[in-house]
C-alpha atoms as a PDB file:
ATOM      1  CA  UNK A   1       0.000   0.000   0.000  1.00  0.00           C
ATOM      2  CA  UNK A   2       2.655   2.626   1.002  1.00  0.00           C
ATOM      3  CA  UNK A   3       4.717   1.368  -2.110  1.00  0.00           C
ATOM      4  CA  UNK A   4       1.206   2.366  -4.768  1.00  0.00           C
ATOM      5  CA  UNK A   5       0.733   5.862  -2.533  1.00  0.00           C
ATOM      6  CA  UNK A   6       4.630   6.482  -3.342  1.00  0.00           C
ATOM      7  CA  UNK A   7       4.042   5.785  -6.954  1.00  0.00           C
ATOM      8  CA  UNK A   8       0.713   8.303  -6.727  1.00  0.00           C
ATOM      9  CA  UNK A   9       2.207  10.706  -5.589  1.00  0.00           C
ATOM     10  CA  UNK A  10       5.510  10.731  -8.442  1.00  0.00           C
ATOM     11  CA  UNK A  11       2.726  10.497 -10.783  1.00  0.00           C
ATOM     12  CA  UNK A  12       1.042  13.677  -9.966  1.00  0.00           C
ATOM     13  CA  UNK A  13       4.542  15.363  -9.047  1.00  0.00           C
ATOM     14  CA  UNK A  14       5.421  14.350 -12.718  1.00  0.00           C
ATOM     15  CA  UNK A  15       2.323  16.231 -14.162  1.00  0.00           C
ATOM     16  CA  UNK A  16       2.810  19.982 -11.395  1.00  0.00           C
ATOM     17  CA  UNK A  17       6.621  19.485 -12.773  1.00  0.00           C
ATOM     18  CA  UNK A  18       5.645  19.621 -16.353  1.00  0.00           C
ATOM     19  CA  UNK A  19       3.735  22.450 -15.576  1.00  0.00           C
ATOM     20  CA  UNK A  20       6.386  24.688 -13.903  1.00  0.00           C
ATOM     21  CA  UNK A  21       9.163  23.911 -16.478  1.00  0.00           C
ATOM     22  CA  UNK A  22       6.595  25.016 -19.023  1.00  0.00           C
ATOM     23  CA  UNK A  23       6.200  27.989 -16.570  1.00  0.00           C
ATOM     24  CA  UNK A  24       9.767  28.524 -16.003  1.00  0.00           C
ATOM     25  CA  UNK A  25      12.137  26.368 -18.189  1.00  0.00           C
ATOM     26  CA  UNK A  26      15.580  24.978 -17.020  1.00  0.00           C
ATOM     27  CA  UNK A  27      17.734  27.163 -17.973  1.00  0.00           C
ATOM     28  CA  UNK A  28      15.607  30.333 -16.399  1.00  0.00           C
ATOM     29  CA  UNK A  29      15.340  28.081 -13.465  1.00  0.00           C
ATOM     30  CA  UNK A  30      19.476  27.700 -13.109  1.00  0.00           C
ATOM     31  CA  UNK A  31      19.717  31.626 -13.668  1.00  0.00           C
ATOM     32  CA  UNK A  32      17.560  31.696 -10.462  1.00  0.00           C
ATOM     33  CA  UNK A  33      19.454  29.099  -8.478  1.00  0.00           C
ATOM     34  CA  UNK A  34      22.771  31.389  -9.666  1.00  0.00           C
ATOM     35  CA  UNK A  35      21.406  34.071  -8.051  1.00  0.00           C
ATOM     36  CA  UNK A  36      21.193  32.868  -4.296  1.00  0.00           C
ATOM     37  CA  UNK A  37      23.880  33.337  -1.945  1.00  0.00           C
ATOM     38  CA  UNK A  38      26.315  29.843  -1.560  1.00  0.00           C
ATOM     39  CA  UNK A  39      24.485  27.166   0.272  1.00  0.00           C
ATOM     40  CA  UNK A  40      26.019  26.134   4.035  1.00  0.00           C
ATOM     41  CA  UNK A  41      27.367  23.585   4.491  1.00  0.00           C
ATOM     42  CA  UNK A  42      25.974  20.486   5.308  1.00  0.00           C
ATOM     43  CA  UNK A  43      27.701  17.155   6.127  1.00  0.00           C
ATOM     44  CA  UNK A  44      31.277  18.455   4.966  1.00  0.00           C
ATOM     45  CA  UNK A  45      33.137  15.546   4.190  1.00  0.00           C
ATOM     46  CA  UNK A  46      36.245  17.483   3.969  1.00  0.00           C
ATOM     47  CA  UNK A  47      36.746  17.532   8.507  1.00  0.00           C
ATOM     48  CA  UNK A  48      35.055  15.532  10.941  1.00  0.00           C
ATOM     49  CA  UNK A  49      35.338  16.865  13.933  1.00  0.00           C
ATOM     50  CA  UNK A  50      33.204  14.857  15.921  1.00  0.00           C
ATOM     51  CA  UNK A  51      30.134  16.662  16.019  1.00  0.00           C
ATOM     52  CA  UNK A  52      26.648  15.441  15.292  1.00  0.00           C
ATOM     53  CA  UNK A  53      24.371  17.404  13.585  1.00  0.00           C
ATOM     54  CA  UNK A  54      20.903  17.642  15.403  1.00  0.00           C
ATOM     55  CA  UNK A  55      18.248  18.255  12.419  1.00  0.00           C
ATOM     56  CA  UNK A  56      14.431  19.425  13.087  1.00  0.00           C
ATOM     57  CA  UNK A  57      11.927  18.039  10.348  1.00  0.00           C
ATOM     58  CA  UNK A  58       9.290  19.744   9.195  1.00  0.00           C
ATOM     59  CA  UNK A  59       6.599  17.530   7.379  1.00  0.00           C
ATOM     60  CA  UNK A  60       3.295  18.119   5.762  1.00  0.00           C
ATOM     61  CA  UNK A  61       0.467  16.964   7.321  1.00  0.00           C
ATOM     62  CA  UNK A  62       0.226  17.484  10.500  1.00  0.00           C
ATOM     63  CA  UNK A  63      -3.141  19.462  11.883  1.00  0.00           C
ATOM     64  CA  UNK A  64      -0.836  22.458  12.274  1.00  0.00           C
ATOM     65  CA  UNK A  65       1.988  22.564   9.489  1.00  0.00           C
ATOM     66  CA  UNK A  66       3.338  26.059   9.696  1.00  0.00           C
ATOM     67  CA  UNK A  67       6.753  25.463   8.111  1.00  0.00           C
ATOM     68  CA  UNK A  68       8.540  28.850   9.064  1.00  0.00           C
ATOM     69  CA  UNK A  69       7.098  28.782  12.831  1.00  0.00           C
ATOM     70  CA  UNK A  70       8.834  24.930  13.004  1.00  0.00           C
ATOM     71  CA  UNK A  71      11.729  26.093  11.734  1.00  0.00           C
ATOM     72  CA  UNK A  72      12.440  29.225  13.841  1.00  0.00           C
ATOM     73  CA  UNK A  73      11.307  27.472  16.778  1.00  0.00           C
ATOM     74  CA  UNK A  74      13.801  24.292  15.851  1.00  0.00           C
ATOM     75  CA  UNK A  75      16.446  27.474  15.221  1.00  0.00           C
ATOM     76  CA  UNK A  76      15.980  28.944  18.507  1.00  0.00           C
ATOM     77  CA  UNK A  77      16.200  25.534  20.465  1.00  0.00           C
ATOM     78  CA  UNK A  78      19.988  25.090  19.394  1.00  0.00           C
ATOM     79  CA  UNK A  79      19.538  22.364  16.206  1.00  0.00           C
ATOM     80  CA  UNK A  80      21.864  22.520  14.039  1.00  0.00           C
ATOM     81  CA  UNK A  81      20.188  22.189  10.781  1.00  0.00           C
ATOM     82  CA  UNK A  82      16.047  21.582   9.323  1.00  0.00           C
ATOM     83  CA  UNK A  83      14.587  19.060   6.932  1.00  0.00           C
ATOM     84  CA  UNK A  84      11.802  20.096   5.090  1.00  0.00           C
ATOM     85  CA  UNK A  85       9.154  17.072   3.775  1.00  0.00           C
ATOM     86  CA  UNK A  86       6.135  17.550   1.938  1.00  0.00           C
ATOM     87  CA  UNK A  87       5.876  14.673  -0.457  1.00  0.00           C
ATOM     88  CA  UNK A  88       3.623  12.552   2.274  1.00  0.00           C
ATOM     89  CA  UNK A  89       0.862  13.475   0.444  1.00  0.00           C
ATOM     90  CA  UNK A  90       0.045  15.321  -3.054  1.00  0.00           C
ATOM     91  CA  UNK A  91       0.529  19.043  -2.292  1.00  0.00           C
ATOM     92  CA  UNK A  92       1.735  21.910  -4.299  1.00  0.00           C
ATOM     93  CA  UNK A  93       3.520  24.206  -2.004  1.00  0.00           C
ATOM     94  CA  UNK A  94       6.512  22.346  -1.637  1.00  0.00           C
ATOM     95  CA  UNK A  95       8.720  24.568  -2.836  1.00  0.00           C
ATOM     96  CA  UNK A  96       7.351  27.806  -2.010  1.00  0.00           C
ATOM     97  CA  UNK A  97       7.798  26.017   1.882  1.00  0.00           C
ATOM     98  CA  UNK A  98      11.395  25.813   1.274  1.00  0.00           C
ATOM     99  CA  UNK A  99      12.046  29.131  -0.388  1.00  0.00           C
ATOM    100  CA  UNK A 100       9.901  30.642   3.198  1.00  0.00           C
ATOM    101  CA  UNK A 101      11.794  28.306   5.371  1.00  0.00           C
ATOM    102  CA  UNK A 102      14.952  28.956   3.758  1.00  0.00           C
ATOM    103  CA  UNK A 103      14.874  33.128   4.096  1.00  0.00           C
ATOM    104  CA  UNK A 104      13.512  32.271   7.684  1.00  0.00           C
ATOM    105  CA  UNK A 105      16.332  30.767   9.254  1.00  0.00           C
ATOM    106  CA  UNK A 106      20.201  31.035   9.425  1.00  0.00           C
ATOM    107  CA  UNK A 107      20.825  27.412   9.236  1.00  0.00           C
ATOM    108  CA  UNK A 108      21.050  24.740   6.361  1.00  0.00           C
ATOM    109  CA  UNK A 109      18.222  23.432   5.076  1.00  0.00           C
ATOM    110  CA  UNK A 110      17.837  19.647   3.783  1.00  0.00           C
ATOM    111  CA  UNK A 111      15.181  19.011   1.169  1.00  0.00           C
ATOM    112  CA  UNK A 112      13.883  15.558   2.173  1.00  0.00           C
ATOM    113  CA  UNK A 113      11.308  15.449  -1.119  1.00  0.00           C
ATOM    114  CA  UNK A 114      10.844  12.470  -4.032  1.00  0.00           C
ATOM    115  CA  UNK A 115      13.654  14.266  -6.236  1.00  0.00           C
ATOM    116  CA  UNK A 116      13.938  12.295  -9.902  1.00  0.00           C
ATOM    117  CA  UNK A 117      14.828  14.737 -12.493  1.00  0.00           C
ATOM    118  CA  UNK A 118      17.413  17.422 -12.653  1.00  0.00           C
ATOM    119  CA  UNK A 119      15.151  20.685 -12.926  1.00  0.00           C
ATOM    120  CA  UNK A 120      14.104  19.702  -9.325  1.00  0.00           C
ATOM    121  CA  UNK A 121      17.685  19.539  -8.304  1.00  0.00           C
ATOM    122  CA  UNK A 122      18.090  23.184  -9.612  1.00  0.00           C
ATOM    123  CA  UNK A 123      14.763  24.062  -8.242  1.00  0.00           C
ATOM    124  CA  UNK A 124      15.641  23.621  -4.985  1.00  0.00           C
ATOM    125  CA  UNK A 125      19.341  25.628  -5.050  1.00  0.00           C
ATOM    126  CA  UNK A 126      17.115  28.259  -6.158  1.00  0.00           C
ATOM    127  CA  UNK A 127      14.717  27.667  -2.921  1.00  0.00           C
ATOM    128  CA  UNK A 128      17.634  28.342  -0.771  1.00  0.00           C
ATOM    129  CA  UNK A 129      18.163  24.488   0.132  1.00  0.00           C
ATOM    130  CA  UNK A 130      21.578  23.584   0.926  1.00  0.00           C
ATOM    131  CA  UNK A 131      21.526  19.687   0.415  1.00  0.00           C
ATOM    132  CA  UNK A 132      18.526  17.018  -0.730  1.00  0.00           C
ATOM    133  CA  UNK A 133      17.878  14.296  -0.490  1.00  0.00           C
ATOM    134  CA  UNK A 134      17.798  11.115  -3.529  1.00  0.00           C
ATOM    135  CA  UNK A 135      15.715   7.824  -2.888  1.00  0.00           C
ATOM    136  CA  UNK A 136      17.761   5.218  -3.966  1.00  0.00           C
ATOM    137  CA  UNK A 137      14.334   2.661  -4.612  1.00  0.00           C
ATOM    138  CA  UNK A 138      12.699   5.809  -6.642  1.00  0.00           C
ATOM    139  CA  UNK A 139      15.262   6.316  -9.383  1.00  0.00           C
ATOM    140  CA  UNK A 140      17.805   3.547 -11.424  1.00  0.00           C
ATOM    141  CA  UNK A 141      21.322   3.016 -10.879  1.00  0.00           C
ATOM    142  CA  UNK A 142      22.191   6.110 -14.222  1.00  0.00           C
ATOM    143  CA  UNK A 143      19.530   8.476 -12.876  1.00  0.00           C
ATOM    144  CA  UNK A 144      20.607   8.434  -9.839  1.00  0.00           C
ATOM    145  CA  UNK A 145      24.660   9.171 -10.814  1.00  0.00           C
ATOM    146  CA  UNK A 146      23.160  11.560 -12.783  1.00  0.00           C
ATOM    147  CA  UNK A 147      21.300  13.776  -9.492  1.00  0.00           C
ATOM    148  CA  UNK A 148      24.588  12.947  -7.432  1.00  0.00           C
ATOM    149  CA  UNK A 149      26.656  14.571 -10.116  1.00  0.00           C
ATOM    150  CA  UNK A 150      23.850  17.239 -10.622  1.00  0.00           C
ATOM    151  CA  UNK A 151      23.559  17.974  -6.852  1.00  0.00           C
ATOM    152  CA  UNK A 152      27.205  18.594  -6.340  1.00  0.00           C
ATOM    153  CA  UNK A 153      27.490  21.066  -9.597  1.00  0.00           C
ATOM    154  CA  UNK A 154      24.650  23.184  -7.451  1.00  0.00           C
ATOM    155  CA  UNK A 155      27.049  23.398  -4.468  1.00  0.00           C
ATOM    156  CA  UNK A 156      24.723  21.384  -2.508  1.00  0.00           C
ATOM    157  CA  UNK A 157      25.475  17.510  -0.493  1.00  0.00           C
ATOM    158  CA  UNK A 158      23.388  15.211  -2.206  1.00  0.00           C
ATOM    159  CA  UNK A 159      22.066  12.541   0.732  1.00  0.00           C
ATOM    160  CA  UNK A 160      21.085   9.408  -0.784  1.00  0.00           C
ATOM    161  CA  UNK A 161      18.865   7.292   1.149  1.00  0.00           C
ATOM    162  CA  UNK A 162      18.138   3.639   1.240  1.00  0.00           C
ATOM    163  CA  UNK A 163      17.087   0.752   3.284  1.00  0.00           C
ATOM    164  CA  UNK A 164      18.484  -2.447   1.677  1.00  0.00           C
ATOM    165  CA  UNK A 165      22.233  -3.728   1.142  1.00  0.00           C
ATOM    166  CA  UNK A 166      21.869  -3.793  -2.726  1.00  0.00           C
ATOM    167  CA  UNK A 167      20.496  -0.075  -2.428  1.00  0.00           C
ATOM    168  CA  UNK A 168      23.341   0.298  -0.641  1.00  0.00           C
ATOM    169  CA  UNK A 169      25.912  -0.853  -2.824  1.00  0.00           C
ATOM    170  CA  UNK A 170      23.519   0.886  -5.312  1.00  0.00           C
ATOM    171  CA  UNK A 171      24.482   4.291  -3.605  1.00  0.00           C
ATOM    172  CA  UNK A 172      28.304   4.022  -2.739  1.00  0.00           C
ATOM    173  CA  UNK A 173      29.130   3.425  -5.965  1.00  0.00           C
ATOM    174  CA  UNK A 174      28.040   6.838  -7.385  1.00  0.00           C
ATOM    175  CA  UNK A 175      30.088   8.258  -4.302  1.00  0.00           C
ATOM    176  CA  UNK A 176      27.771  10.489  -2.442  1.00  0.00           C
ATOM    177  CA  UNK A 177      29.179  12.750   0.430  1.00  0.00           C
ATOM    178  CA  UNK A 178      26.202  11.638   2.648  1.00  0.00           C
ATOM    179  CA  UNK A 179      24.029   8.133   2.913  1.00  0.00           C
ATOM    180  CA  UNK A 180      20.769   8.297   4.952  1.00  0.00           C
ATOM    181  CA  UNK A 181      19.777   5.375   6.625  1.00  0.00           C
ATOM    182  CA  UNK A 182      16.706   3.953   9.022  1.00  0.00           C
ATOM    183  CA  UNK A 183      13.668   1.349   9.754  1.00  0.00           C
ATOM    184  CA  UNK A 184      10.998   1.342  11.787  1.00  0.00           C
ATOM    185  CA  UNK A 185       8.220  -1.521  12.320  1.00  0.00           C
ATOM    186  CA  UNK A 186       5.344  -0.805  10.458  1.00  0.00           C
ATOM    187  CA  UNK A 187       2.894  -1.810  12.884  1.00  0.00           C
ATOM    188  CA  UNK A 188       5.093  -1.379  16.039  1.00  0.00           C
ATOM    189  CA  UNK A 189       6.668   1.327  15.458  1.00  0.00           C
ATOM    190  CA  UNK A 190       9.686   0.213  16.737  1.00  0.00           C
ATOM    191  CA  UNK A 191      12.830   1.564  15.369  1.00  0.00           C
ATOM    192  CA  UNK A 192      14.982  -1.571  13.781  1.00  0.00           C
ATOM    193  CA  UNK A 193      18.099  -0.642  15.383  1.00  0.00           C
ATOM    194  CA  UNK A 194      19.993  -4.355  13.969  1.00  0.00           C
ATOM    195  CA  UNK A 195      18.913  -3.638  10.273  1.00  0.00           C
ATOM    196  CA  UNK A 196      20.397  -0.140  10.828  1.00  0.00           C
ATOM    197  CA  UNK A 197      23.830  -1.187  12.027  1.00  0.00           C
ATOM    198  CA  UNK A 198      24.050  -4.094   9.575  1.00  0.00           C
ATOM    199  CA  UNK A 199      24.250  -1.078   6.948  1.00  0.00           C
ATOM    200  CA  UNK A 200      25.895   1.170   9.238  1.00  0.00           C
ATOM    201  CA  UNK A 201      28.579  -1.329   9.193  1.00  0.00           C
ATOM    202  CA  UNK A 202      29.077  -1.537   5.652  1.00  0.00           C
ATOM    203  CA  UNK A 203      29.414   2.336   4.919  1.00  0.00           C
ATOM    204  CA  UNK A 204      33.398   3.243   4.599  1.00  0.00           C
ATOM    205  CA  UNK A 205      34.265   6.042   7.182  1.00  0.00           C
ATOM    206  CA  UNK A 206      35.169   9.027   4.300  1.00  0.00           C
ATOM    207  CA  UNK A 207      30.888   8.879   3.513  1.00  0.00           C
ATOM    208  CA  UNK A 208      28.746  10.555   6.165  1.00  0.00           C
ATOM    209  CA  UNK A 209      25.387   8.619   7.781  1.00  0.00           C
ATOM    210  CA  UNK A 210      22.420  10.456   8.028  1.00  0.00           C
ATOM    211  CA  UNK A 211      19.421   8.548  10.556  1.00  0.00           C
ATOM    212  CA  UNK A 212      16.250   9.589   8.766  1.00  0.00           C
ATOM    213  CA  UNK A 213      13.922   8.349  11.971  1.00  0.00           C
ATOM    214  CA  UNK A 214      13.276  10.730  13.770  1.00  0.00           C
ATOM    215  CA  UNK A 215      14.313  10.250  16.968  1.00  0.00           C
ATOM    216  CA  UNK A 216      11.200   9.544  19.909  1.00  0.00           C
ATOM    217  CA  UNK A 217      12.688   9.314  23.069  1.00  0.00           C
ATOM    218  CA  UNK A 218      16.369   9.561  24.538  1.00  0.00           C
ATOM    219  CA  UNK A 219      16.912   5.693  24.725  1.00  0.00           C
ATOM    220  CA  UNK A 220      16.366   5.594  20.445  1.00  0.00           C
ATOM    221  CA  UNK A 221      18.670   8.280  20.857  1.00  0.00           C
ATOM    222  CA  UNK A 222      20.916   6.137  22.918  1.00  0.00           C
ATOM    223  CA  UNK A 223      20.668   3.178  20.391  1.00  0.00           C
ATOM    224  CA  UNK A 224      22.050   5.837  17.318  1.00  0.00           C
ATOM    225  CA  UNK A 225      24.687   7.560  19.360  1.00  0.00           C
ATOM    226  CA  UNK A 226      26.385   4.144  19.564  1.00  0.00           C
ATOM    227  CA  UNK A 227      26.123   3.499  15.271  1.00  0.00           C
ATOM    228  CA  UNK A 228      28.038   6.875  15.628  1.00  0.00           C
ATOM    229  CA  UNK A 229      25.995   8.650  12.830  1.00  0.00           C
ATOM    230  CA  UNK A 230      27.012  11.957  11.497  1.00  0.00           C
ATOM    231  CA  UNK A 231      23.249  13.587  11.407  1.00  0.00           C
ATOM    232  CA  UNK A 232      20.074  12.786  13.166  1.00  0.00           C
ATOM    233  CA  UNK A 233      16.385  13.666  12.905  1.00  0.00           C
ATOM    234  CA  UNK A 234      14.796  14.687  16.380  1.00  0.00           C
ATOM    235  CA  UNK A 235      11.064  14.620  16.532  1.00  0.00           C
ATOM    236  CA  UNK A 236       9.069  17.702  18.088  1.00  0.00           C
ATOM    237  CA  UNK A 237       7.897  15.801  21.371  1.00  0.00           C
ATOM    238  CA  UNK A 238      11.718  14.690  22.146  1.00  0.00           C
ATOM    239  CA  UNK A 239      12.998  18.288  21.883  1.00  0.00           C
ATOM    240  CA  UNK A 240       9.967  19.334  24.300  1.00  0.00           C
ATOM    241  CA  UNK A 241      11.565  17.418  27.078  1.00  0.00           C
ATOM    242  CA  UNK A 242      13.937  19.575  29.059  1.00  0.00           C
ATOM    243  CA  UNK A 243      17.095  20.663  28.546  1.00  0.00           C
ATOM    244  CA  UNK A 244      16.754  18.196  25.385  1.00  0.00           C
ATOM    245  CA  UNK A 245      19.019  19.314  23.172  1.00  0.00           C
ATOM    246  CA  UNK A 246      21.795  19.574  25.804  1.00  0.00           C
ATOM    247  CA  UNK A 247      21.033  15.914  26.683  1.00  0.00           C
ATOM    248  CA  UNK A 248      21.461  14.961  22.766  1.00  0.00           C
ATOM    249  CA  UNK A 249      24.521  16.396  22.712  1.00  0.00           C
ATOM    250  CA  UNK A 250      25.892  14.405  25.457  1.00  0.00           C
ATOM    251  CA  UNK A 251      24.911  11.594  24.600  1.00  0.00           C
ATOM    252  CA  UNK A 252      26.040  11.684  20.735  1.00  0.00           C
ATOM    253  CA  UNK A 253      29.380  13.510  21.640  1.00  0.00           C
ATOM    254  CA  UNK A 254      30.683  12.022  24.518  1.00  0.00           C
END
């Protein structure tokens, strides 16, 4: 079922995209995404100096979605970076969200969306993002070289997610900076923290690990810290424990 709604919703993506490169074509689009300031950085794979991002999502959906609220709030708490998601169900406002979110905040923004052809790449340097996300099970092995190679040329870290070893293998061999990794139980809930390390394990150290769970309570957290990820996801009723973030940042940097 979640596999058809995925498909849905690239469908009707397909069809509002054909619309806005008739509206604006590509290379109007990369004159735009020339014109905003260089993206931070996100997930440098050039240091590592130990630290571990702490990134807010903001997702589409909820009974109150109010993307540049989230995002100042998630600034003012001490994260260190925002996702923005909006694909969960068929919406248009996607990337007007990320162009709001994007002048809102200080901090880098990761575009977490169903991302399959270049113009969207281009689209969302000239939203302000500063990395996105690529779903390994949503494009082929060429297309998604292709976005990698596309992603880097707009000064942005291209994450590539996936959830199997062969997506795996899949993904390291078009050399992102930054994989994205995670599993939960369907029905449970409960985040799969063996399948995780299994493909934690298998990730060479120069390539960053993003956990794209977001984290529920401070034992999940627990669980990560010791995978020793690079990036994690914290959900809103985690960071409204107190002194969360401080407590995060003990337990992944210690």
């Amino acid at each position: 079922m979640k596999k058809h709604r995925t498909q849905e919703i690239i469908v009707s993506k397909q069809d509002r995209l054909a619309r806005r490169k008739a509206e604006t074509p590509l290379d109007a689009m990369r004159a735009l995404a020339s014109m905003q300031k260089r993206p931070q950085p996100m997930l440098s794979t050039i240091t590592d100096d130990g630290h571990v991002m702490l990134i807010g999502q903001v997702r589409y959906g909820t009974r109150s979605y109010d993307p540049v609220t989230l995002a100042l709030n998630y600034a003012r708490a001490g994260l260190d970076g925002v996702a923005l998601y909006t694909d969960n169900r068929i919406y248009d406002g996607g990337i007007n969200d990320l162009a709001l979110v994007t002048r809102a905040i200080s901090l880098p923004v990761l575009l977490q969306n169903y991302i399959f052809e270049e113009y969207q790449v281009v689209e969302a340097r000239a939203a302000g993002a500063s990395s996105l996300t690529l779903i390994a099970d949503v494009v082929d092995a060429d297309r998604l070289r292709e976005l990698v190679s596309a992603t880097a040329r707009n000064r942005m870290s291209a994450v590539v997610r996936v959830q199997t070893h062969d997506q795996l293998k899949t993904a390291l061999d078009v050399c992102p900076p930054v994989i994205e990794l995670g599993k939960r139980d369907p029905d449970s809930g409960i985040l799969d923290v063996a399948h995780i390390e299994a493909l934690r394990a298998a990730i060479p150290s120069s390539t960053r690990v993003l956990m794209y769970n977001r984290l529920r309570t401070f034992d999940e957290a627990a669980a990560i810290a010791a995978l020793k990820p690079n990036a994690v996801l914290v959900s809103p009723q985690l960071l409204s424990q107190d002194d969360a973030v401080p407590q995060l940042r003990e337990l992944f940097e210690k």
